[in-house]
N, C-alpha and C. Protein backbone atom coordinates (compact mmCIF):
# COMPACT_ATOMS: atom_id res chain seq x y z
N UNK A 1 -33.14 -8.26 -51.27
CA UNK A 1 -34.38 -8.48 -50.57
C UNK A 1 -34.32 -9.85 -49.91
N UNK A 2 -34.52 -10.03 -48.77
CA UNK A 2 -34.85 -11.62 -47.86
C UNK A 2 -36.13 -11.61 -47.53
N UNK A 3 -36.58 -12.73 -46.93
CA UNK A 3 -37.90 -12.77 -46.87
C UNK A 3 -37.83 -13.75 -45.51
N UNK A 4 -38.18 -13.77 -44.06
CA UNK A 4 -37.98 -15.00 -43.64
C UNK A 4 -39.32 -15.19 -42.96
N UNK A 5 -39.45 -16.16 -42.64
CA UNK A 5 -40.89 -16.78 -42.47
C UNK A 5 -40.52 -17.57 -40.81
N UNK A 6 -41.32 -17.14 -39.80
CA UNK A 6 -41.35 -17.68 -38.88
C UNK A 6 -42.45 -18.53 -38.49
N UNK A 7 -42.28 -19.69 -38.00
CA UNK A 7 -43.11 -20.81 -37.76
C UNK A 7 -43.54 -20.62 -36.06
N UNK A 8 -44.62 -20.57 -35.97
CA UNK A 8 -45.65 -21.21 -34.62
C UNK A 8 -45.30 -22.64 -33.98
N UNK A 9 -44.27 -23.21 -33.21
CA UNK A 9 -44.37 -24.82 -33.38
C UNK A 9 -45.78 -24.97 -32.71
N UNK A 10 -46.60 -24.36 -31.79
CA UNK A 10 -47.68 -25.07 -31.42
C UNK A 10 -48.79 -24.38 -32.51
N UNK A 11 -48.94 -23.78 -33.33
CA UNK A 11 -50.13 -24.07 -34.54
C UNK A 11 -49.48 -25.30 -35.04
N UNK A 12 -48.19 -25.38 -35.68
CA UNK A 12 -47.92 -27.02 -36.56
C UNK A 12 -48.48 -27.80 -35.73
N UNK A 13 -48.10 -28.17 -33.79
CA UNK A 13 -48.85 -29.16 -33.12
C UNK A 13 -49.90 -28.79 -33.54
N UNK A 14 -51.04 -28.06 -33.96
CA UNK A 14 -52.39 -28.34 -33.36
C UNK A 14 -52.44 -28.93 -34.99
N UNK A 15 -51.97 -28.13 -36.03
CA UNK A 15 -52.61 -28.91 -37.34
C UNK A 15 -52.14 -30.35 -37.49
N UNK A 16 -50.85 -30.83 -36.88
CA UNK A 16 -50.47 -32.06 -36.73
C UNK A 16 -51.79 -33.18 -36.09
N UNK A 17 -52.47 -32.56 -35.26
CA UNK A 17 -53.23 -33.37 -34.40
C UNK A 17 -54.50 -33.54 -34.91
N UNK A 18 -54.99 -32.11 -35.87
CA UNK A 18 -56.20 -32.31 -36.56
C UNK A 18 -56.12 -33.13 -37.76
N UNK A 19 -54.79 -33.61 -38.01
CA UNK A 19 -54.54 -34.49 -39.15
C UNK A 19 -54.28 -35.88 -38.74
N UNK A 20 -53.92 -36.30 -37.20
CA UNK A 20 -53.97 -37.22 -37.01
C UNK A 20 -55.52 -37.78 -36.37
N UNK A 21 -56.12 -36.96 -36.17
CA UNK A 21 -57.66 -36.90 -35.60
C UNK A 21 -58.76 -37.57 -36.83
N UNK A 22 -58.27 -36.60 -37.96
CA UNK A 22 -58.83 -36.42 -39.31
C UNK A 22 -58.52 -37.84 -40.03
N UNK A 23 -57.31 -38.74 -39.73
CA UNK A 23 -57.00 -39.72 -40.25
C UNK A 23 -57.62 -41.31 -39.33
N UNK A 24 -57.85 -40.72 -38.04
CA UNK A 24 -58.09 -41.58 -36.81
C UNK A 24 -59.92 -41.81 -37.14
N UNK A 25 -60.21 -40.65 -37.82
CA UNK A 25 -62.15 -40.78 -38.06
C UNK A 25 -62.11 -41.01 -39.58
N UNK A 26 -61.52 -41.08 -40.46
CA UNK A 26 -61.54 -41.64 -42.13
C UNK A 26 -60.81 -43.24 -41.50
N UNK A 27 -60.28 -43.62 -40.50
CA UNK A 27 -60.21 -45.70 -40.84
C UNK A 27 -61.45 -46.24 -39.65
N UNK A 28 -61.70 -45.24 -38.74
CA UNK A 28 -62.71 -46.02 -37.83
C UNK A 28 -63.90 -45.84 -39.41
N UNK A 29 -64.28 -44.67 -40.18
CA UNK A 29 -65.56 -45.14 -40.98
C UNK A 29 -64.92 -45.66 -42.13
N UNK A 30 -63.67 -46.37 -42.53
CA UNK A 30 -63.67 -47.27 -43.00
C UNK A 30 -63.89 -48.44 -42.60
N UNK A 31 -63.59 -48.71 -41.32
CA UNK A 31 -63.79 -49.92 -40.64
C UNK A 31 -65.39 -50.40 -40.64
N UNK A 32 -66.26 -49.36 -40.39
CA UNK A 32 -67.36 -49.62 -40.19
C UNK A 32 -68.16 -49.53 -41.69
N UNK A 33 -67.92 -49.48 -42.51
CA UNK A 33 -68.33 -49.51 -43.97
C UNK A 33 -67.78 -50.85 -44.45
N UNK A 34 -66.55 -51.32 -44.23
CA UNK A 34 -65.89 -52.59 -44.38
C UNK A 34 -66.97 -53.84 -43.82
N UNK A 35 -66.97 -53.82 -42.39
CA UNK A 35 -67.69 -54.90 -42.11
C UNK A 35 -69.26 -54.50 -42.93
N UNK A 36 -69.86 -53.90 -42.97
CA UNK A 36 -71.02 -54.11 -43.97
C UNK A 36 -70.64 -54.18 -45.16
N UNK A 37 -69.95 -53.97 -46.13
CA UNK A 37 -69.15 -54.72 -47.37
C UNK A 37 -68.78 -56.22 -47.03
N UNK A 38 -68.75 -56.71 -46.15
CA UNK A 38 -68.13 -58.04 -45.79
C UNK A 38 -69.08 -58.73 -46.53
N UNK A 39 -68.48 -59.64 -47.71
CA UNK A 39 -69.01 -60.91 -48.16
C UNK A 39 -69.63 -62.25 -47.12
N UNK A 40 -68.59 -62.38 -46.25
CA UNK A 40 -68.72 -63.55 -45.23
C UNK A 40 -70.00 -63.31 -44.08
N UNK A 41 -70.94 -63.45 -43.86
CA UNK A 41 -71.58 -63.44 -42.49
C UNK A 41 -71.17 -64.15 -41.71
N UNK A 42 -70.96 -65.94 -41.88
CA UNK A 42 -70.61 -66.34 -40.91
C UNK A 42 -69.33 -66.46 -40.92
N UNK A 43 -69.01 -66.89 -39.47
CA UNK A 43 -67.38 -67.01 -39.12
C UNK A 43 -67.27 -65.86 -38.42
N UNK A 44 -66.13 -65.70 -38.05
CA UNK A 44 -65.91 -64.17 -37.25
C UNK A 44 -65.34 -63.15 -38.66
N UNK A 45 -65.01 -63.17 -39.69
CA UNK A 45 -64.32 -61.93 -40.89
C UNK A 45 -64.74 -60.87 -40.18
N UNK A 46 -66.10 -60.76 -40.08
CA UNK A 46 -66.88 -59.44 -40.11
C UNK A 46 -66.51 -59.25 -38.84
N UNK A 47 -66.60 -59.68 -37.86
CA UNK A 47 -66.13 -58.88 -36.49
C UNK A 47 -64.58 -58.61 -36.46
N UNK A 48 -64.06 -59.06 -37.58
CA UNK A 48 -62.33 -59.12 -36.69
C UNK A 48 -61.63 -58.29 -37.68
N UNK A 49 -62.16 -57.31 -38.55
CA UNK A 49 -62.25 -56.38 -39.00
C UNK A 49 -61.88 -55.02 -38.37
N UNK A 50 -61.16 -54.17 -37.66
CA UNK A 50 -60.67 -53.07 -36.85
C UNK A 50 -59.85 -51.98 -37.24
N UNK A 51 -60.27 -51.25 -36.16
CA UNK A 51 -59.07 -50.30 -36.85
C UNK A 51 -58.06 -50.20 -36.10
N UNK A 52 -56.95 -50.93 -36.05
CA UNK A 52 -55.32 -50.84 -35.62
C UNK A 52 -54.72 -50.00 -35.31
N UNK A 53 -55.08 -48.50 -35.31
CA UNK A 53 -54.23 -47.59 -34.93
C UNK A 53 -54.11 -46.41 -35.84
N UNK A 54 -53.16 -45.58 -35.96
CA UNK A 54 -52.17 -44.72 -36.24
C UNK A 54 -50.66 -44.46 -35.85
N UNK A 55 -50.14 -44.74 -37.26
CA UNK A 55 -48.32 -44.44 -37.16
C UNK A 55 -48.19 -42.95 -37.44
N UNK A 56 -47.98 -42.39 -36.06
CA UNK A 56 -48.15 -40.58 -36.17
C UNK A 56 -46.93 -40.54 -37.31
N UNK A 57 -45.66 -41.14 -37.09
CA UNK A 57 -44.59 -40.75 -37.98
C UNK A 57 -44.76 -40.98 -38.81
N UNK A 58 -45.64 -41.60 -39.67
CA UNK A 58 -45.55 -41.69 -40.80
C UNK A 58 -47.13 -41.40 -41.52
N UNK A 59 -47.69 -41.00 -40.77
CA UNK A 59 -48.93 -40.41 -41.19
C UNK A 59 -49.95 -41.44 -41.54
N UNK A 60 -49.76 -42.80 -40.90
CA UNK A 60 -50.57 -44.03 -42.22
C UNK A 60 -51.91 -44.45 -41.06
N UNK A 61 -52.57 -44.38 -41.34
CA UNK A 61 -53.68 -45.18 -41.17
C UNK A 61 -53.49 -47.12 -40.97
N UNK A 62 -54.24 -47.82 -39.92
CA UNK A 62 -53.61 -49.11 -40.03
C UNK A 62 -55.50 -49.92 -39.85
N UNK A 63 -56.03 -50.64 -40.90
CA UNK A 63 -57.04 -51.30 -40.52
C UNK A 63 -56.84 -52.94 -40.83
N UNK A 64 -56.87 -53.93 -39.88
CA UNK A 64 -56.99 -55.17 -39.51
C UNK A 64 -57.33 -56.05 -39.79
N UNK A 65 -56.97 -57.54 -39.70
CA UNK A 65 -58.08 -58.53 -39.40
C UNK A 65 -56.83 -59.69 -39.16
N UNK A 66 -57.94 -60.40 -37.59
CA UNK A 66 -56.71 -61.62 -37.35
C UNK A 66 -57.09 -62.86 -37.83
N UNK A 67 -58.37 -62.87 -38.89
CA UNK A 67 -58.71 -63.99 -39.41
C UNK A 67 -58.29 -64.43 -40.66
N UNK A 68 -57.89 -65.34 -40.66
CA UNK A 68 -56.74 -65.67 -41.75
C UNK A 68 -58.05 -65.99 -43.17
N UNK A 69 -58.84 -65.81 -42.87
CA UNK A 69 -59.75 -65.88 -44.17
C UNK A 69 -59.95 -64.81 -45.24
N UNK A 70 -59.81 -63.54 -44.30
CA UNK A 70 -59.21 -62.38 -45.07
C UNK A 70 -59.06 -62.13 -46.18
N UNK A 71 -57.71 -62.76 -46.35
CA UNK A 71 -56.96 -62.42 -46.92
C UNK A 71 -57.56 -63.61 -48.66
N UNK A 72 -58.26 -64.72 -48.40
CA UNK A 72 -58.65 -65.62 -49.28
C UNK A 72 -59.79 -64.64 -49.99
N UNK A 73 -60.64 -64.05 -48.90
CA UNK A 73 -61.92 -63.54 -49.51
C UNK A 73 -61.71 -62.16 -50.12
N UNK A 74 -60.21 -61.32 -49.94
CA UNK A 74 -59.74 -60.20 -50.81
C UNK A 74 -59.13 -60.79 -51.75
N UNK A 75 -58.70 -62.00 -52.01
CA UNK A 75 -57.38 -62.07 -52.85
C UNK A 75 -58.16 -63.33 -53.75
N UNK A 76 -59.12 -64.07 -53.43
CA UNK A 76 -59.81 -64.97 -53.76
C UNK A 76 -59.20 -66.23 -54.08
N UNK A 77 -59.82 -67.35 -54.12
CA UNK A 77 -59.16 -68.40 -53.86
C UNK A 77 -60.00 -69.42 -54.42
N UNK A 78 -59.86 -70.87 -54.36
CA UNK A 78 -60.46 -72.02 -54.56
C UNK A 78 -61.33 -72.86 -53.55
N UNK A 79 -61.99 -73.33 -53.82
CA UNK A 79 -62.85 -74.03 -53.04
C UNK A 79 -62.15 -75.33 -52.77
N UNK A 80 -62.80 -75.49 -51.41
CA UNK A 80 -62.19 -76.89 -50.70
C UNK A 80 -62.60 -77.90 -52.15
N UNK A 81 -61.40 -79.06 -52.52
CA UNK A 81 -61.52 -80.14 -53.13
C UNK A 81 -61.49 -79.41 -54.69
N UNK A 82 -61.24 -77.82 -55.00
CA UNK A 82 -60.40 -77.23 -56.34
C UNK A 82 -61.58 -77.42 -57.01
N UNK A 83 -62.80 -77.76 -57.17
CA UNK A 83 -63.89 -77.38 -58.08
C UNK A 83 -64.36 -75.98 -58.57
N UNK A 84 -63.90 -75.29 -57.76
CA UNK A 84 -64.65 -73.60 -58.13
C UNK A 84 -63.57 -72.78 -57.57
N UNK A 85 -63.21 -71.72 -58.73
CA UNK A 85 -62.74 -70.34 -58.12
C UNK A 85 -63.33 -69.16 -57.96
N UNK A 86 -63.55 -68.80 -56.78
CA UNK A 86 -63.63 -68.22 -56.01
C UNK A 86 -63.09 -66.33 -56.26
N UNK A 87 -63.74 -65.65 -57.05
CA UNK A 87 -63.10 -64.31 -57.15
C UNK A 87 -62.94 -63.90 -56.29
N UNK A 88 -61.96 -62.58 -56.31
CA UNK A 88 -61.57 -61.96 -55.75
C UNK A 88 -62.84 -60.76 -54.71
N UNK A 89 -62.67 -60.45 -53.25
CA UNK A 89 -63.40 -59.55 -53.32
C UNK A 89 -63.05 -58.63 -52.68
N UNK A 90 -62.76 -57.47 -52.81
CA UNK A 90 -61.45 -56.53 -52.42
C UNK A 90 -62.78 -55.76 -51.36
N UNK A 91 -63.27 -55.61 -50.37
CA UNK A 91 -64.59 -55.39 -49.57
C UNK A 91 -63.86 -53.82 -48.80
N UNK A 92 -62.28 -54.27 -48.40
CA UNK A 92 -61.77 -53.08 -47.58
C UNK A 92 -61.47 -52.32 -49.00
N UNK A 93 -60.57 -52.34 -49.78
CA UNK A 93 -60.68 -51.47 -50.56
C UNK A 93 -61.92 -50.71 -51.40
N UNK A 94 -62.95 -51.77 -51.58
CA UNK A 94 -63.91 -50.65 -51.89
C UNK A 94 -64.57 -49.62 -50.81
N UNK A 95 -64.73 -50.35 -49.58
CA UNK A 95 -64.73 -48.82 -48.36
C UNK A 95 -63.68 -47.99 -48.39
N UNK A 96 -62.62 -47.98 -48.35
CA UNK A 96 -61.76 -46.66 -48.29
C UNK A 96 -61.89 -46.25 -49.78
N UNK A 97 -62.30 -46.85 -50.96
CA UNK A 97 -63.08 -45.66 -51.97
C UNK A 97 -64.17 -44.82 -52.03
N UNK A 98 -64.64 -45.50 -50.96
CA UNK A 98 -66.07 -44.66 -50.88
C UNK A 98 -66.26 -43.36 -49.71
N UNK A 99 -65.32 -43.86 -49.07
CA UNK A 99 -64.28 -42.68 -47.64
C UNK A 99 -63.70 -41.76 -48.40
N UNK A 100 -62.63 -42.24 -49.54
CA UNK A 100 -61.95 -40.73 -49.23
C UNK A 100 -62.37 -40.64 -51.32
C-alpha cells in the first residue's frame, strides 16, 4: 500500500501569508499595549517603542526601541549617584503575555 499526498504550492502561499499577516497584527497590538505598560512618561521610551518588522524566513516577529533607556527600565538599574535600585520592569514582556 503507498499513500502519496500532493501539495497546493499556492494554498501553502496563502496560509504562509495568513501567518505572516497573523504575526504582523499580534506585534503591532503588542506594540500598542507596550507603550501603555510604559513605566516612563517622560522622555521619548514611550514613543520609540515600534514594531520593526517581520523576518518571513524565520517566522519572528521584531518590536523596538532606539532609546537606550530601554533597556535600564526592562533590566533595571541604579540611580544616578548609586543610592537606589531601581527594579526591573519587563513592560514589553508583560504585553506579549497578555497578546498571545
Amino acid at each position: 500500500m503507498s499513500l502519496t499526498i500532493k501539495t497546493n504550492p499556492n494554498a501553502i502561499r496563502q496560509i504562509d501569508e495568513r501567518v505572516i499577516q497573523n504575526l504582523e497584527n499580534r506585534c503591532k497590538e503588542i506594540t500598542s499595549i507596550s507603550k501603555n505598560e510604559c513605566p516612563v512618561i517622560t522622555g521619548n521610551l514611550r514613543d520609540s517603542v515600534r514594531y520593526a518588522g517581520v523576518d518571513r524566513s524565520k517566522m519572528k516577529g521584531y518590536i523596538a526601541s532606539d532609546c537606550e533607556y530601554c533597556a535600564y527600565v526592562h533590566m533595571g538599574h541604579v540611580t544616578r549617584g548609586g543610592n537606589r535600585w531601581v527594579p526591573p520592569n519587563p513592560f514589553i514582556e508583560r504585553a506579549v503575555r497578555r497578546v498571545l
